[in-house]
Protein backbone atom coordinates (compact mmCIF):
# COMPACT_ATOMS: atom_id res chain seq x y z
CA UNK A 1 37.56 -4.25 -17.23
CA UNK A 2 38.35 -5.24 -13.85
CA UNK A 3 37.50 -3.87 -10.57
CA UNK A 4 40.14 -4.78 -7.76
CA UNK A 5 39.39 -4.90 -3.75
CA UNK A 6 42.03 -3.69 -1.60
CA UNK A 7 41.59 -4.26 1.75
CA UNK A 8 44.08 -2.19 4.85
CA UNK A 9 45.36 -3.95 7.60
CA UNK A 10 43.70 -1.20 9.78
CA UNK A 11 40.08 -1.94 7.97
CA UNK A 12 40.41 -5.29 8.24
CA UNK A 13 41.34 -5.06 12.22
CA UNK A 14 38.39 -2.75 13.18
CA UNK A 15 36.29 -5.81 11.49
CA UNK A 16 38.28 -7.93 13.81
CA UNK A 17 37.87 -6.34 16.52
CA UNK A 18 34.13 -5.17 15.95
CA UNK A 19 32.41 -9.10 15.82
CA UNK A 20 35.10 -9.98 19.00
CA UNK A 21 33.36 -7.59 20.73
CA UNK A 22 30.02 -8.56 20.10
CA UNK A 23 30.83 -12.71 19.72
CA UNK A 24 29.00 -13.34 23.27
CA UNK A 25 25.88 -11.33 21.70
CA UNK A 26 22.87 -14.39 22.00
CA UNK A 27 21.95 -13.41 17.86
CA UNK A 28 25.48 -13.16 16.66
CA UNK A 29 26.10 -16.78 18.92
CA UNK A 30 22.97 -18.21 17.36
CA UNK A 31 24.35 -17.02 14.03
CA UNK A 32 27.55 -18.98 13.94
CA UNK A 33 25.92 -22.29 15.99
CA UNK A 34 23.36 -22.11 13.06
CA UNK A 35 25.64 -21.13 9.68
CA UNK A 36 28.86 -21.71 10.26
CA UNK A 37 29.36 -24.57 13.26
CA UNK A 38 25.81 -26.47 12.41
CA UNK A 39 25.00 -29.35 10.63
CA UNK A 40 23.17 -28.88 7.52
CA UNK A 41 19.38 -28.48 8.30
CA UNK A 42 16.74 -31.11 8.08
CA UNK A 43 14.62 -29.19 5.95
CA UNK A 44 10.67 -29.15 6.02
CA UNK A 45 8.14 -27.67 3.49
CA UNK A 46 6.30 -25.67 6.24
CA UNK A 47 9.91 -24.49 7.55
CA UNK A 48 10.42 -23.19 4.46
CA UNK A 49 7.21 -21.84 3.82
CA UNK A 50 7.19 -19.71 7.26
CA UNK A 51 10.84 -18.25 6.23
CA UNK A 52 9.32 -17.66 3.29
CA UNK A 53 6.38 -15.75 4.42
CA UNK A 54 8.92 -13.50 6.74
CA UNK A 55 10.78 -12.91 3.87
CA UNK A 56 8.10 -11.02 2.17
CA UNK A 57 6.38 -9.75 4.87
CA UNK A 58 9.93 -7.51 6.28
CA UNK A 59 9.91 -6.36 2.81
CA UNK A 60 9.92 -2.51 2.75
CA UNK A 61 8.57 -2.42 5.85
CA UNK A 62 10.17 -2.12 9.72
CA UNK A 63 10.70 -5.57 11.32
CA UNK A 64 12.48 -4.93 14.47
CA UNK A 65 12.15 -6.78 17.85
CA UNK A 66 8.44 -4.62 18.34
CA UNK A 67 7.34 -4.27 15.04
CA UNK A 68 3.86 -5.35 14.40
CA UNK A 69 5.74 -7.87 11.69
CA UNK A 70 7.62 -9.52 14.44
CA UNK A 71 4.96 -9.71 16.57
CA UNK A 72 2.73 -11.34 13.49
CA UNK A 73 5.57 -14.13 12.86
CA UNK A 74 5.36 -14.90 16.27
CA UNK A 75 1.61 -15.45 16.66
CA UNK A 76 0.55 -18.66 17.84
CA UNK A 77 -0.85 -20.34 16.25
CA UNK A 78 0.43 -18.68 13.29
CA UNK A 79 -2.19 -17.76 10.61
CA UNK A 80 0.16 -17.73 7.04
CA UNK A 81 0.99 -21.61 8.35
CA UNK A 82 1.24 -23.17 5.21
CA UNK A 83 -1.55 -25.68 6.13
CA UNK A 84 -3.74 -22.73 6.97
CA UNK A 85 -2.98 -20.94 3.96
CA UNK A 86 -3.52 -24.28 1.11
CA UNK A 87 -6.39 -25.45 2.80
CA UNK A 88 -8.79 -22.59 1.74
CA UNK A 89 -9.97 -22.59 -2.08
CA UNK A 90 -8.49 -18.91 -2.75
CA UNK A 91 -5.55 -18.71 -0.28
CA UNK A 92 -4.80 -15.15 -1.72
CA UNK A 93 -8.07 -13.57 -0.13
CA UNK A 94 -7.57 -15.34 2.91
CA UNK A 95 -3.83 -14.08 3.26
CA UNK A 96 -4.93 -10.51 2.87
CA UNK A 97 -7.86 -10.79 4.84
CA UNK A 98 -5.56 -12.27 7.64
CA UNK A 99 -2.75 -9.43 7.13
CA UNK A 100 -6.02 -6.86 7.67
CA UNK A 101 -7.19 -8.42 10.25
CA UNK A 102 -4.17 -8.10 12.38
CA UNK A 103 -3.31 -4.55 11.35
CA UNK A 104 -0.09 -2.73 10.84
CA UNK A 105 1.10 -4.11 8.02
CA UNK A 106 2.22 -2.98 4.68
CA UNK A 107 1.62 -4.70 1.07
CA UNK A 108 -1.00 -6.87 2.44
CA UNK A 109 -2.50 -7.42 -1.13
CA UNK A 110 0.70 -7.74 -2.80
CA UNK A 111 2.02 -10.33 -0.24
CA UNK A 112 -1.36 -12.27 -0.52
CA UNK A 113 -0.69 -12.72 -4.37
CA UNK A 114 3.18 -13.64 -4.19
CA UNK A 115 1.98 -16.39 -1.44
CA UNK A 116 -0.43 -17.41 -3.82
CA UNK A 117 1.75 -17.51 -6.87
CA UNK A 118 4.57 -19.37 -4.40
CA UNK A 119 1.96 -22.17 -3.56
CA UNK A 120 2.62 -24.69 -6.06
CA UNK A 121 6.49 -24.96 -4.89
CA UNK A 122 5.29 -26.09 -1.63
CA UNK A 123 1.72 -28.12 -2.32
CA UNK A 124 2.63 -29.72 -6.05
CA UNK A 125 5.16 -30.75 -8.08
CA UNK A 126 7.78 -27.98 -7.62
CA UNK A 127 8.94 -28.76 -4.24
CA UNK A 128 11.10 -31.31 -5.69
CA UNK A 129 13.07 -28.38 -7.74
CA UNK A 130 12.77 -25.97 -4.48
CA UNK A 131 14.29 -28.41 -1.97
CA UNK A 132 17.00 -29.65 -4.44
CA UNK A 133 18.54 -26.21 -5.23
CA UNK A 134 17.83 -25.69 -1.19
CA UNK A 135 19.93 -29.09 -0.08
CA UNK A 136 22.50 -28.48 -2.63
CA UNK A 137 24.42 -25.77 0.02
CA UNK A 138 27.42 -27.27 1.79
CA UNK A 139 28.49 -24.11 2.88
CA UNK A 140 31.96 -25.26 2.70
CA UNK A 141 32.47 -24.97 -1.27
CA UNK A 142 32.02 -21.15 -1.11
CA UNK A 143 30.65 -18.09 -1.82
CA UNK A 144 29.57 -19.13 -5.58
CA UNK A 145 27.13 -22.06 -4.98
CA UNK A 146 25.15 -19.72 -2.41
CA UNK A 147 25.21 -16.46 -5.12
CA UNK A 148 23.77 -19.24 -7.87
CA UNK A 149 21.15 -20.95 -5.52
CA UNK A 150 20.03 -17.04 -4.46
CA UNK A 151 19.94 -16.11 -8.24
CA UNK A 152 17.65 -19.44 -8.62
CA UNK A 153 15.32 -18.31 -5.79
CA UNK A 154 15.18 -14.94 -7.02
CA UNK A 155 13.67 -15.64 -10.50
CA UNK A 156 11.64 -18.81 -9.25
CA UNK A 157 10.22 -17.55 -6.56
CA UNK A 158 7.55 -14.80 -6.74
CA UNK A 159 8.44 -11.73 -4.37
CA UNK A 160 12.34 -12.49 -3.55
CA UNK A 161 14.82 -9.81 -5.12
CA UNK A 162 18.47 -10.47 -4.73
CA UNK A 163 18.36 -9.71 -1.17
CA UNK A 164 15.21 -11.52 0.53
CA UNK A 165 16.65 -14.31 -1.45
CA UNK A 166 19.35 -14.57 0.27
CA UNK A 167 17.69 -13.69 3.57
CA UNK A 168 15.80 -16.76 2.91
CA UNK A 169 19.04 -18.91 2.64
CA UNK A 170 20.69 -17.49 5.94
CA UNK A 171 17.82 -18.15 7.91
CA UNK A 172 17.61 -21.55 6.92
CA UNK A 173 21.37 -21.62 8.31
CA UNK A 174 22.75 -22.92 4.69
CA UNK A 175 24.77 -20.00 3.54
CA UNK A 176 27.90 -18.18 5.24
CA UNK A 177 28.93 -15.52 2.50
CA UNK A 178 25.90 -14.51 0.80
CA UNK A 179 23.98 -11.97 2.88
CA UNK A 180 21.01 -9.93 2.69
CA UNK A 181 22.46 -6.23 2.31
CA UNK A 182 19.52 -4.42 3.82
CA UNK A 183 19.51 -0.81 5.08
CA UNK A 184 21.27 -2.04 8.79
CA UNK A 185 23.89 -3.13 6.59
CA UNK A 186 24.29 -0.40 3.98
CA UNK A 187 24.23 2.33 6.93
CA UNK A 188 26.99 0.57 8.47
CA UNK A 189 28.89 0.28 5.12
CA UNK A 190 28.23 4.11 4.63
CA UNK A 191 29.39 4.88 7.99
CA UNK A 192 32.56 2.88 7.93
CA UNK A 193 33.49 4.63 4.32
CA UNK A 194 32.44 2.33 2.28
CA UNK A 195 33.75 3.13 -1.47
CA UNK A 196 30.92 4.12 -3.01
CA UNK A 197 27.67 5.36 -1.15
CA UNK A 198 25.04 2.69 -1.00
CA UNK A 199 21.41 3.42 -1.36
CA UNK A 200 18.70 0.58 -1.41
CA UNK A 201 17.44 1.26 -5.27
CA UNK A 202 20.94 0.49 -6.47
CA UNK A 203 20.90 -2.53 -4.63
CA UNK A 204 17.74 -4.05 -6.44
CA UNK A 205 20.09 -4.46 -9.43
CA UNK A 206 21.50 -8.03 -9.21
CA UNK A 207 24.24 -6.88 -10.86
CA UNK A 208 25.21 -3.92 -8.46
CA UNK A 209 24.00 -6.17 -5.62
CA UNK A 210 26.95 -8.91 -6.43
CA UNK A 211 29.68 -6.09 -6.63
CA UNK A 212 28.61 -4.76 -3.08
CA UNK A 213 28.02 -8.45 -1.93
CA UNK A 214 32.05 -8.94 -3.28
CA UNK A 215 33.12 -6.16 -0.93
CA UNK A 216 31.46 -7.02 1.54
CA UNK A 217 33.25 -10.52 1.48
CA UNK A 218 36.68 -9.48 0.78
CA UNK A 219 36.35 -7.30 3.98
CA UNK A 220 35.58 -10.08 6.25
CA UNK A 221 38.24 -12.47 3.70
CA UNK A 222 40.53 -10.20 5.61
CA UNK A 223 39.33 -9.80 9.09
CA UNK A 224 39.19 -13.66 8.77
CA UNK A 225 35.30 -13.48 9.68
CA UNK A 226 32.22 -14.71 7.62
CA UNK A 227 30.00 -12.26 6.26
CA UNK A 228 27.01 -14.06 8.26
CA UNK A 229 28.38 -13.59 11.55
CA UNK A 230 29.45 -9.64 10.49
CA UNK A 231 25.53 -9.31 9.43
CA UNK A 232 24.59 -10.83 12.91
CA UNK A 233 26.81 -8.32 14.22
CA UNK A 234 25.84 -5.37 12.49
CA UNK A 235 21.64 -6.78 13.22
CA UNK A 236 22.16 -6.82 16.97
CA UNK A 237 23.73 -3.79 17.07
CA UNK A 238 21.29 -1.39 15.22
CA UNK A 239 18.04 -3.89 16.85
CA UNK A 240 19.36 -3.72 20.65
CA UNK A 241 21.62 -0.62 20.90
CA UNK A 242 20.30 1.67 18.78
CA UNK A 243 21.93 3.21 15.47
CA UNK A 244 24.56 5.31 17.31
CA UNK A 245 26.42 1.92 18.15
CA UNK A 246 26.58 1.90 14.62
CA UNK A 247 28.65 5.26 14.39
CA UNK A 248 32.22 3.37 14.07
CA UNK A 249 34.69 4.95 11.30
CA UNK A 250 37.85 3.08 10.67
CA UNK A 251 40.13 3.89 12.92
């Protein structure tokens, strides 16, 4: 059984004409400097570590520009810094405790013990594995080496479902196809007529995740765009204009 994209001219020329319009945006421009024009990053195990931390703390829970998670990641000096956080002899209490402490913020025990469990990949032995599946992403050689290295993250890494894997990836500018579908991007899908209607349980499925992922990329495949730069698109938009930017049907 075979499922079959077909993409219209029109669809793919609202793409088009959709990132042209935002390509002086200062995200979208970061976006393509980053993942598509860069160099591939020198990476760092504390780099990592505070993507990593982001990762699970804008999971199920608001993380635009004001949010009180934005304004944690930002804190200076930051208290989830991996030093902070495998210096003390039960880093699990002190992530919580710090999460508390600041306020606002969702899943503070849960994110304490994923940190925890994560630890190892970063302060032993593992970080050889981690950093070898992580330097492994030319982004040149396609969409499959990025699905396979998010699959890898997602059952190695405590807390990372097929999306904040891959969330993980684009922020560490590796990755130009794989995106994380999160609900910025499956509004926009639904308003644009996507095929099916997307909801976020579906998308926990790796399985379902991959076949929206695949439309996703034959869509920009023919607007001649990478999904990364359509995702910076689609980001700025709903963070900086508001959701009724967002209200584009194809034409």
């Amino acid at each position: 059984m075979e499922i079959r994209w077909r993409i219209s001219p029109r669809e793919a020329d609202t793409v088009r004409a959709l990132v042209r319009s935002r390509r002086r945006d200062a995200f979208v421009k970061n976006r393509t400097r980053r993942n598509v024009l860069g160099e591939r990053p020198q990476l760092s195990k504390a780099m990592v570590w505070h993507l990593l931390t982001m990762c699970l703390l804008t999971t199920q829970q608001r993380s635009g520009p004001t949010s009180r998670v934005t304004v944690f990641l930002a804190s200076r000096p930051y208290p989830l810094r991996l030093s902070a956080v495998s210096r003390h002899r039960d880093p699990q209490s002190y992530v919580v405790h710090e999460l508390r402490r600041f306020g606002g913020i969702r899943r503070g025990t849960t994110i304490g013990a994923q940190l925890a469990e994560n630890l190892p990949f970063f302060v032993g032995s593992q970080w050889s594995e981690l950093k070898s599946v992580l330097t492994s992403l030319p982004s040149s050689r396609g969409f499959i080496p990025e699905r396979c290295a998010a699959e890898w993250l997602a059952e190695s890494l405590a807390g990372l479902g097929p999306k904040q894997s891959r969330n993980l990836l684009q922020s560490l500018g590796l990755t130009r196809y794989e995106i994380p579908i999160d609900s910025r991007i499956t509004r926009w899908l639904n308003e644009v007529g996507f095929p099916i209607r997307l909801n976020a349980a579906g998308l926990a499925d790796p399985a379902y995740y991959n076949f929206v992922s695949d439309g996703v990329r034959e869509l920009c495949k023919a607007a001649r765009v990478y999904p990364c730069v359509l995702d910076a698109v689609v980001f700025s938009m709903a963070d900086r204009d508001g959701w009724e930017a967002l209200n584009l049907r194809w034409a």
